[in-house]
Protein backbone atom coordinates (compact mmCIF):
# COMPACT_ATOMS: atom_id res chain seq x y z
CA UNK A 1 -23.45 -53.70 2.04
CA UNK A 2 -23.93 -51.51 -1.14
CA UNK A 3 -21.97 -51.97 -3.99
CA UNK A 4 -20.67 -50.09 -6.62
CA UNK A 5 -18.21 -50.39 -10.21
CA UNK A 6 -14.99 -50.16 -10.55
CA UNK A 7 -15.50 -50.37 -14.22
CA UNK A 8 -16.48 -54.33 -14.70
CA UNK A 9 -15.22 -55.13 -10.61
CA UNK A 10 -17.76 -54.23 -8.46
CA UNK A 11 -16.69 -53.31 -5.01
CA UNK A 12 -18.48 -52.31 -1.66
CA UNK A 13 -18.99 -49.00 -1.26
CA UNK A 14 -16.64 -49.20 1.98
CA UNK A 15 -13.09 -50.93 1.72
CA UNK A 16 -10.80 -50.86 4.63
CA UNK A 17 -7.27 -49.65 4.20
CA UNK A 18 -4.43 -51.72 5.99
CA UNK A 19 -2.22 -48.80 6.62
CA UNK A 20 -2.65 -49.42 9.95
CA UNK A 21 -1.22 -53.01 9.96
CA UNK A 22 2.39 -53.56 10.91
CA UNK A 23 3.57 -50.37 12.16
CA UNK A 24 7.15 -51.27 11.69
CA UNK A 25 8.01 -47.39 10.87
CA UNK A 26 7.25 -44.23 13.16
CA UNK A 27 5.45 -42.93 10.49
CA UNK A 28 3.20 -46.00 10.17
CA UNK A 29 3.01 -46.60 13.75
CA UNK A 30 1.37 -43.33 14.18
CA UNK A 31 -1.25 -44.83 12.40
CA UNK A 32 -1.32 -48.26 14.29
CA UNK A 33 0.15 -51.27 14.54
CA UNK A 34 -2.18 -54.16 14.08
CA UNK A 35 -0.54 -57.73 14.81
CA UNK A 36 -1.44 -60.75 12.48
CA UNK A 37 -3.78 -61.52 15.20
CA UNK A 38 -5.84 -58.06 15.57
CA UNK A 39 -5.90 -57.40 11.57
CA UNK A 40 -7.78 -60.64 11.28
CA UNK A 41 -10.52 -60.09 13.56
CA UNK A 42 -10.52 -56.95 11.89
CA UNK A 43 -10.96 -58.77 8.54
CA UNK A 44 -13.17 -61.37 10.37
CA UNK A 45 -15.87 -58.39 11.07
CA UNK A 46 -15.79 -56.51 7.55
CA UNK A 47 -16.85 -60.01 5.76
CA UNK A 48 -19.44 -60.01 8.47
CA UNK A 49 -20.10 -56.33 7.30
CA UNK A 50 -20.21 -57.18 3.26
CA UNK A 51 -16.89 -55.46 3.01
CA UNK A 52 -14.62 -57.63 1.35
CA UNK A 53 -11.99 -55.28 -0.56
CA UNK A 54 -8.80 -54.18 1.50
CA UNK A 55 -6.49 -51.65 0.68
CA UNK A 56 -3.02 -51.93 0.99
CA UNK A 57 0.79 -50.49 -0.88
CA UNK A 58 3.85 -51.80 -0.82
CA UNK A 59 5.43 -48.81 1.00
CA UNK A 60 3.30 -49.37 4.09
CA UNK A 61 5.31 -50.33 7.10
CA UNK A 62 8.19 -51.71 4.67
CA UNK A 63 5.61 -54.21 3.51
CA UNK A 64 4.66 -55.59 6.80
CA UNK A 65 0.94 -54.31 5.85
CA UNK A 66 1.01 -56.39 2.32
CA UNK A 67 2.40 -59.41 4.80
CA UNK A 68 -0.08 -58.87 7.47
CA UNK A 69 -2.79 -58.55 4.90
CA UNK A 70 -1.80 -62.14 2.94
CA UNK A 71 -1.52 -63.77 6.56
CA UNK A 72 -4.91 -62.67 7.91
CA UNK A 73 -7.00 -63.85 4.35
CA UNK A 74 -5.10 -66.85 4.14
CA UNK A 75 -7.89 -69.88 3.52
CA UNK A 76 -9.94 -67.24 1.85
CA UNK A 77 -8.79 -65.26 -1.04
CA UNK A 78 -11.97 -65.91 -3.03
CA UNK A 79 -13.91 -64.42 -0.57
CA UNK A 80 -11.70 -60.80 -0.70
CA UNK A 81 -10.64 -58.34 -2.94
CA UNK A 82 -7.43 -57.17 -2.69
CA UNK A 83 -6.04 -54.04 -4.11
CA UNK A 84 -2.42 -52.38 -3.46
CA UNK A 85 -0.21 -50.06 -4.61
CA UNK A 86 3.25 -49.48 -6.37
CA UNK A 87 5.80 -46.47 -7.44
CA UNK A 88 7.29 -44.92 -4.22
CA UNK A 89 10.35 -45.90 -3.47
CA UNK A 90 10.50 -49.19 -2.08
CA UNK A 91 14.47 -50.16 -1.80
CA UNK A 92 17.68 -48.56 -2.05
CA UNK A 93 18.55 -49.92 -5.69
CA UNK A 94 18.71 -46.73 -8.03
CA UNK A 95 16.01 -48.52 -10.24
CA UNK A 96 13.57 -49.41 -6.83
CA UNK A 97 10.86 -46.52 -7.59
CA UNK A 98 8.67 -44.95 -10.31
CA UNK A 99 6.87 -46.46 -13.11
CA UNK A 100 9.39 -47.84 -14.94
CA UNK A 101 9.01 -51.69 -16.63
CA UNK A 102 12.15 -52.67 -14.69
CA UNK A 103 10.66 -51.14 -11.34
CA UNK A 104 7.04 -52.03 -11.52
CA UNK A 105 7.37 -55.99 -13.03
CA UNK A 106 9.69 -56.29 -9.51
CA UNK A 107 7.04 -54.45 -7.38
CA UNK A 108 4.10 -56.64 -8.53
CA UNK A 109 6.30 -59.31 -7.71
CA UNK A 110 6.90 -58.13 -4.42
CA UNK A 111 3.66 -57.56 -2.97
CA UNK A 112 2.16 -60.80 -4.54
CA UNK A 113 5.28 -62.59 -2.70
CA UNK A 114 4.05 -60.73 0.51
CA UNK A 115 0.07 -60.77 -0.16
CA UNK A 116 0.60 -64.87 -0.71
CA UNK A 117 -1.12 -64.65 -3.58
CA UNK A 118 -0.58 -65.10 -7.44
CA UNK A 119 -2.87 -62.03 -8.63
CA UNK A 120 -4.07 -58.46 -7.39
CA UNK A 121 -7.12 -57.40 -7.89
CA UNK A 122 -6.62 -54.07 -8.63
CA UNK A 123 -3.20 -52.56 -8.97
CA UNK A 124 -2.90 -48.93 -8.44
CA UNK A 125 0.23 -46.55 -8.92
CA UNK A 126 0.44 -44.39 -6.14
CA UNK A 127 1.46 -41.18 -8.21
CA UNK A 128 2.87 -40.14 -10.92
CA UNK A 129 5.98 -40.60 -12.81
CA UNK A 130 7.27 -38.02 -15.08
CA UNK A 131 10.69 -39.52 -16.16
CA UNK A 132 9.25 -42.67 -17.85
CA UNK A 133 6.89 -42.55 -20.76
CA UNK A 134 2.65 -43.46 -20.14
CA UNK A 135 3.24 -45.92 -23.01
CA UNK A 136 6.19 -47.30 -21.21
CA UNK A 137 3.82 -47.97 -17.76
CA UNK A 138 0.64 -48.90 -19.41
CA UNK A 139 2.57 -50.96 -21.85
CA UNK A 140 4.07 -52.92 -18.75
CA UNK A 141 0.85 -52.73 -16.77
CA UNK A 142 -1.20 -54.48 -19.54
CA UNK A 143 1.86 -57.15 -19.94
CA UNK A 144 1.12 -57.71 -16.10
CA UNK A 145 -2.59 -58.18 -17.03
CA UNK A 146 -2.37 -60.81 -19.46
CA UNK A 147 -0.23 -63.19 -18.01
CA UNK A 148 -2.85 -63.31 -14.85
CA UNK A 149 -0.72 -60.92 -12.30
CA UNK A 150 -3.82 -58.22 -12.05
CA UNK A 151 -6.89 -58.18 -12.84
CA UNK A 152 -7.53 -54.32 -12.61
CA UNK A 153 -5.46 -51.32 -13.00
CA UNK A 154 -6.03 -47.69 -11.06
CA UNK A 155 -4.02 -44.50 -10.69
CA UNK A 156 -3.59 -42.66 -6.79
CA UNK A 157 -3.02 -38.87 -6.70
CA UNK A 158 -2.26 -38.37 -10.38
CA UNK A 159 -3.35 -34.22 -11.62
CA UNK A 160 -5.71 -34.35 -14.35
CA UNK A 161 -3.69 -34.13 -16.95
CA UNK A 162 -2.02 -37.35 -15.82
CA UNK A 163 -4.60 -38.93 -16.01
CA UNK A 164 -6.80 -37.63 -19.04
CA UNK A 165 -3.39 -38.78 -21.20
CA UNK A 166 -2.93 -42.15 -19.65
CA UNK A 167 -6.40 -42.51 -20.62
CA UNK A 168 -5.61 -41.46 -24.17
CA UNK A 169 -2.42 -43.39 -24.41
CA UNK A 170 -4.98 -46.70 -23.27
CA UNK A 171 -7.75 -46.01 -25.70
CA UNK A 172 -4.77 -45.35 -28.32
CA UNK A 173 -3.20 -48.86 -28.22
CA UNK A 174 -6.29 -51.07 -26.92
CA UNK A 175 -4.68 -51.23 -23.62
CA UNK A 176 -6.42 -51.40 -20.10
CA UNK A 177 -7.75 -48.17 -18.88
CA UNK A 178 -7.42 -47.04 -15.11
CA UNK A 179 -10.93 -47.57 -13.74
CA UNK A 180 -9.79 -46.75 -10.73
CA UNK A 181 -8.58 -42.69 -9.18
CA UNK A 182 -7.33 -43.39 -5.26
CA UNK A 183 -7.83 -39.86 -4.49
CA UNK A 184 -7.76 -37.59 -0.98
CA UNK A 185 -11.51 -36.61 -0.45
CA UNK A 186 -13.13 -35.65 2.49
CA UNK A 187 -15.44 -32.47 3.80
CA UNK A 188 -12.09 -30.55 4.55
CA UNK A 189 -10.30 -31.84 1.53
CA UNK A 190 -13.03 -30.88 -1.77
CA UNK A 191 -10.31 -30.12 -3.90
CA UNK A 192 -11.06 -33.13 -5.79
CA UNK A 193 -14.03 -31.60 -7.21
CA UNK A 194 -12.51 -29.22 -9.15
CA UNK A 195 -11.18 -30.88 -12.19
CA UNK A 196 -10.47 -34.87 -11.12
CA UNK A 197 -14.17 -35.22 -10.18
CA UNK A 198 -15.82 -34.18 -13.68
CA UNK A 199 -13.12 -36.10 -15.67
CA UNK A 200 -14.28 -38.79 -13.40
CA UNK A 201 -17.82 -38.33 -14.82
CA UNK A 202 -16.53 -38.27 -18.22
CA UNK A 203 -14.23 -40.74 -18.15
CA UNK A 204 -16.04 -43.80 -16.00
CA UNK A 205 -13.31 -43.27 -13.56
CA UNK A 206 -14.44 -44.66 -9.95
CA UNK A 207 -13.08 -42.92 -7.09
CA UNK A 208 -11.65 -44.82 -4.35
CA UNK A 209 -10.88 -42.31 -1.96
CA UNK A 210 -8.14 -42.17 1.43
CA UNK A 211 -8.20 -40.41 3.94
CA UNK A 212 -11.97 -39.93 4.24
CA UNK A 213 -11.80 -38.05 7.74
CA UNK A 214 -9.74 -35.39 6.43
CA UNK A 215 -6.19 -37.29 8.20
CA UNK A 216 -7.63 -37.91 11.40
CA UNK A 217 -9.35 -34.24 11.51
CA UNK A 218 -13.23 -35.78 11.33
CA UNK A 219 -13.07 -38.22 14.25
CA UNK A 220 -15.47 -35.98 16.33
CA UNK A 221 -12.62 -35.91 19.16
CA UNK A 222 -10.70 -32.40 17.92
CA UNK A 223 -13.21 -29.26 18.79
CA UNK A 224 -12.24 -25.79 19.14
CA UNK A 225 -10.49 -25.05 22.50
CA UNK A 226 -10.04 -28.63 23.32
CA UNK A 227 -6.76 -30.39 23.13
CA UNK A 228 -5.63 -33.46 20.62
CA UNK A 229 -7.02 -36.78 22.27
CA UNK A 230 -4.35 -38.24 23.45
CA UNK A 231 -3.93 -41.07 20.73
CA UNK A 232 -3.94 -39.20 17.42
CA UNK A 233 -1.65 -39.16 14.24
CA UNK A 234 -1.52 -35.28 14.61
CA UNK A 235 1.06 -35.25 17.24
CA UNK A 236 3.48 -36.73 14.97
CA UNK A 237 4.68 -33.80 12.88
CA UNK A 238 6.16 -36.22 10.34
CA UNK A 239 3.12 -37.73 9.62
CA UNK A 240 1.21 -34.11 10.06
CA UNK A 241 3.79 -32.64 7.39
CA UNK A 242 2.64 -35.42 5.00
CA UNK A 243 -0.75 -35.07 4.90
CA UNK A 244 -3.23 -32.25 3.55
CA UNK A 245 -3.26 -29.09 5.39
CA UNK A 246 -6.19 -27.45 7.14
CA UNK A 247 -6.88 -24.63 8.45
CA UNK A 248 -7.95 -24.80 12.13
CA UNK A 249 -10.83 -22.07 11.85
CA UNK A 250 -12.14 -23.85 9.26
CA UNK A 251 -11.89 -26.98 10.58
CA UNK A 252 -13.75 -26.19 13.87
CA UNK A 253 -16.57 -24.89 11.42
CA UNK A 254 -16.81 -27.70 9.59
CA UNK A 255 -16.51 -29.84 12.64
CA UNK A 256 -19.77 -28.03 14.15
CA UNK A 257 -21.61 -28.53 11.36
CA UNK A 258 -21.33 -31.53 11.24
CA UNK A 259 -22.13 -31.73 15.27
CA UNK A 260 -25.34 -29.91 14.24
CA UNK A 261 -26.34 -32.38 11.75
CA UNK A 262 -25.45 -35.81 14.12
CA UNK A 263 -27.49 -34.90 16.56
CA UNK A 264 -30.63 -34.26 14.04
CA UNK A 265 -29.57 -38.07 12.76
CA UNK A 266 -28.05 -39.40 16.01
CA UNK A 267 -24.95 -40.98 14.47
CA UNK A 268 -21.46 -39.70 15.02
CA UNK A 269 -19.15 -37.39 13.52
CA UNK A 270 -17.45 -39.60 11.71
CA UNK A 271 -20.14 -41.61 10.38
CA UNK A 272 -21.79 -38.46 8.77
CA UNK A 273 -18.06 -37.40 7.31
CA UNK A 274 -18.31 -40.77 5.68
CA UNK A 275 -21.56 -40.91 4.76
CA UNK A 276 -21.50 -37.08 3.27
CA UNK A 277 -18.93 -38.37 0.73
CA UNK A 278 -20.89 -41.37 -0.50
CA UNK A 279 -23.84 -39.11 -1.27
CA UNK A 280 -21.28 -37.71 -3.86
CA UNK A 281 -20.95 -38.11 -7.46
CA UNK A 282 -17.94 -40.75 -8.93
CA UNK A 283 -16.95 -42.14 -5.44
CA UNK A 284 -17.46 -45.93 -5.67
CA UNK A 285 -15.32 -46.83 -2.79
CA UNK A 286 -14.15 -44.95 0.58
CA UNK A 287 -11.67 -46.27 2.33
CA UNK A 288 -11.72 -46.80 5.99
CA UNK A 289 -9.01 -47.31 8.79
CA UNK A 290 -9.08 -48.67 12.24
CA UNK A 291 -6.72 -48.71 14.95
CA UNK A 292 -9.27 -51.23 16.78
CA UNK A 293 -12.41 -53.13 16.80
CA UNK A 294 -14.43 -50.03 18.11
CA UNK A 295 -13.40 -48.12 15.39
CA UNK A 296 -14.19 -49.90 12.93
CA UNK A 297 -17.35 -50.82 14.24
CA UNK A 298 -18.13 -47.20 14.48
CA UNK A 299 -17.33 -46.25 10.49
CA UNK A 300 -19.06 -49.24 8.93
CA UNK A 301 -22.00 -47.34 10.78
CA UNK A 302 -21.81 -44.79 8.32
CA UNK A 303 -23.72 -47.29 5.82
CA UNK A 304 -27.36 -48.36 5.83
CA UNK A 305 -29.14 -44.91 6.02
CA UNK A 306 -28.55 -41.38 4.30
CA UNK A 307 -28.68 -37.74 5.24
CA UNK A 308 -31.34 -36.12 3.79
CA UNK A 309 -30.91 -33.20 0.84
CA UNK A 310 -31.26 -30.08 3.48
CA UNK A 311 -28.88 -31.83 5.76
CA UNK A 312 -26.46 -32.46 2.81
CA UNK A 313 -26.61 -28.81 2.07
CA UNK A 314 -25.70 -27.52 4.91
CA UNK A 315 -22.89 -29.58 5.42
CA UNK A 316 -21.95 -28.10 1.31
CA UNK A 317 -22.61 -24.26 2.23
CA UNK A 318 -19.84 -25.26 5.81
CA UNK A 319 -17.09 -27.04 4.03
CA UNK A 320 -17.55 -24.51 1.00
CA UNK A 321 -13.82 -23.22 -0.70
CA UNK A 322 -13.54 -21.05 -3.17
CA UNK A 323 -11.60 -23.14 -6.23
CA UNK A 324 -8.67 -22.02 -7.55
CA UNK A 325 -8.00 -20.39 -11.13
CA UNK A 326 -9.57 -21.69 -14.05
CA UNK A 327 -12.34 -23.58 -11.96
CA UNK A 328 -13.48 -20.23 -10.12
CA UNK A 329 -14.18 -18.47 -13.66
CA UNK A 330 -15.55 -21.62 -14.80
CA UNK A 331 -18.56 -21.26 -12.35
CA UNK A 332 -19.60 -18.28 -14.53
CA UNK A 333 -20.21 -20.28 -18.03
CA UNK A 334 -22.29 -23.22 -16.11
CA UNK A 335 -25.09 -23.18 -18.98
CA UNK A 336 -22.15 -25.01 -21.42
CA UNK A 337 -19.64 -25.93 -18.71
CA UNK A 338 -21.86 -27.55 -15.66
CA UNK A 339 -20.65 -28.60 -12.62
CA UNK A 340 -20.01 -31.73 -11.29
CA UNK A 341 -21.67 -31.53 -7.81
């Protein structure tokens, strides 16, 4: 398996996300809901694979995923890297979300409680909080650091902004930097390359990115005029209303091109999805999901060979989007301002 940096951790360049353990919520069971017994024969065949990091947050299925995840790499923590996620409201206590020291020292606590384990190695917050100060969260985050709780520190759907001053407020007071953006990227989802993929660039930030198969869209089993498959997260409009909208014309456009070009390369849809975005500039890690054994077979698949440059194009020119303001006028001042991809 490839690997990449995550500033001084390196990582595989696939990582498999553990949203779909527990299932103890509708929303979550939309996704799946892996047993202690299924997760770790999925674990079991990513340390086959080379993939040893594993994504989880402490929101997922109430923390049954965190639980699930600790139970199914107990015996072998030094074999895994395990990286998880805090902020969202995660109790009914008035102080049980954001960034806050009182709310993040618990949280860490939490999930390590639930993970079995006495440090994460790489702590994420999975957005942004705008009511308590950057010096007040990466103060508390670099506490958390020294005494041994994490090793690494990332940021999950932050703007650019939130992150560029973050960055600033590290670099300010010697404190650790995120090295680590979990972002939403995937051939129907290129937002990311507007601004968060140049500061990126810039700013050594890796990108581990969700959601790789634009949520669900990419599995190669929606088409135009056919129906959902009959086991899909889109038929739960909760979970539909949380994730990234697409339009369906597009979609089916993107989803033939990409037909076009797994047929030249005989692999699947989703295995060129996946493989498209780790041609791409700052991703170090995407993160994979996998209601069973075939699937996940199926997406490590998506490693080991690489579409060519024409093929890569034409995928570009069919998931094309024209930005939004400033990036669309930036295009015109590329000889001082170039692009990222």
């Amino acid at each position: 398996m490839e690997t990449r940096q995550l500033g001084g951790l390196t990582v595989p360049v696939l990582s498999l996300g553990t949203g779909t353990f527990g299932g103890s919520t509708p929303t979550f069971k939309a996704w799946g809901d892996s047993s202690v017994g299924e997760a770790t024969r999925l674990v079991d065949i990513c340390l086959d694979a080379g993939i040893c990091m594993f994504d989880s947050a402490d929101v997922y299925s109430a923390g049954m995923s965190e639980t699930i995840l600790g139970q199914a790499v107990a015996g072998r923590r030094d074999k895994v890297l395990i990286s998880t996620k805090g902020t969202f409201r995660n109790g009914r206590g008035i102080n049980n979300i954001g960034s806050s020291r009182q709310h993040l020292i618990a949280a860490v606590d939490g999930s390590l409680k639930r993970l079995g384990t006495d440090y994460i190695d790489l702590y994420q917050l999975h957005g942004f909080d705008a009511l308590t100060p950057v010096e007040e969260t990466l103060g508390t985050l670099n506490d958390l650091v020294r005494a041994g709780k994490i090793r690494y520190i990332g940021c999950s759907n932050f703007s650019g902004w939130h992150l560029m001053k973050s960055l600033a407020a590290s670099d300010r007071y010697g404190w650790p930097r995120y090295v680590a953006h979990q972002a939403y990227y995937s051939m129907i989802g290129r937002e990311y390359e507007w601004e968060l993929m140049p500061l990126a660039l810039d700013q050594r930030v890796g990108a581990v990115v969700w959601s790789p198969l634009g949520w669900g869209r990419l599995t190669g089993k929606i088409r135009r005029g056919q129906p959902l498959p009959e086991v899909s997260r889109l038929h739960n409009k909760t979970v539909v209303d949380i994730g990234p909208p697409v339009e369906d014309e597009y979609l089916y456009c993107v989803v033939e091109a990409i037909e076009r070009v797994a047929a030249q390369v005989e692999k699947t849809v989703p295995q060129v999805a996946l493989n498209w975005l780790l041609q791409r500039p700052s991703v170090s890690t995407v993160i994979i999901g996998a209601r069973n054994e075939e699937q996940l077979r199926q997406n490590i698949g998506a490693v080991g060979w690489s579409l060519t440059a024409e093929q890569i194009s034409e995928l570009d020119v069919a998931s094309a989007r024209t930005p939004i303001y400033p990036y669309w006028h930036q295009r015109f001042f590329t000889d001082r301002n170039p692009q990222a991809v």
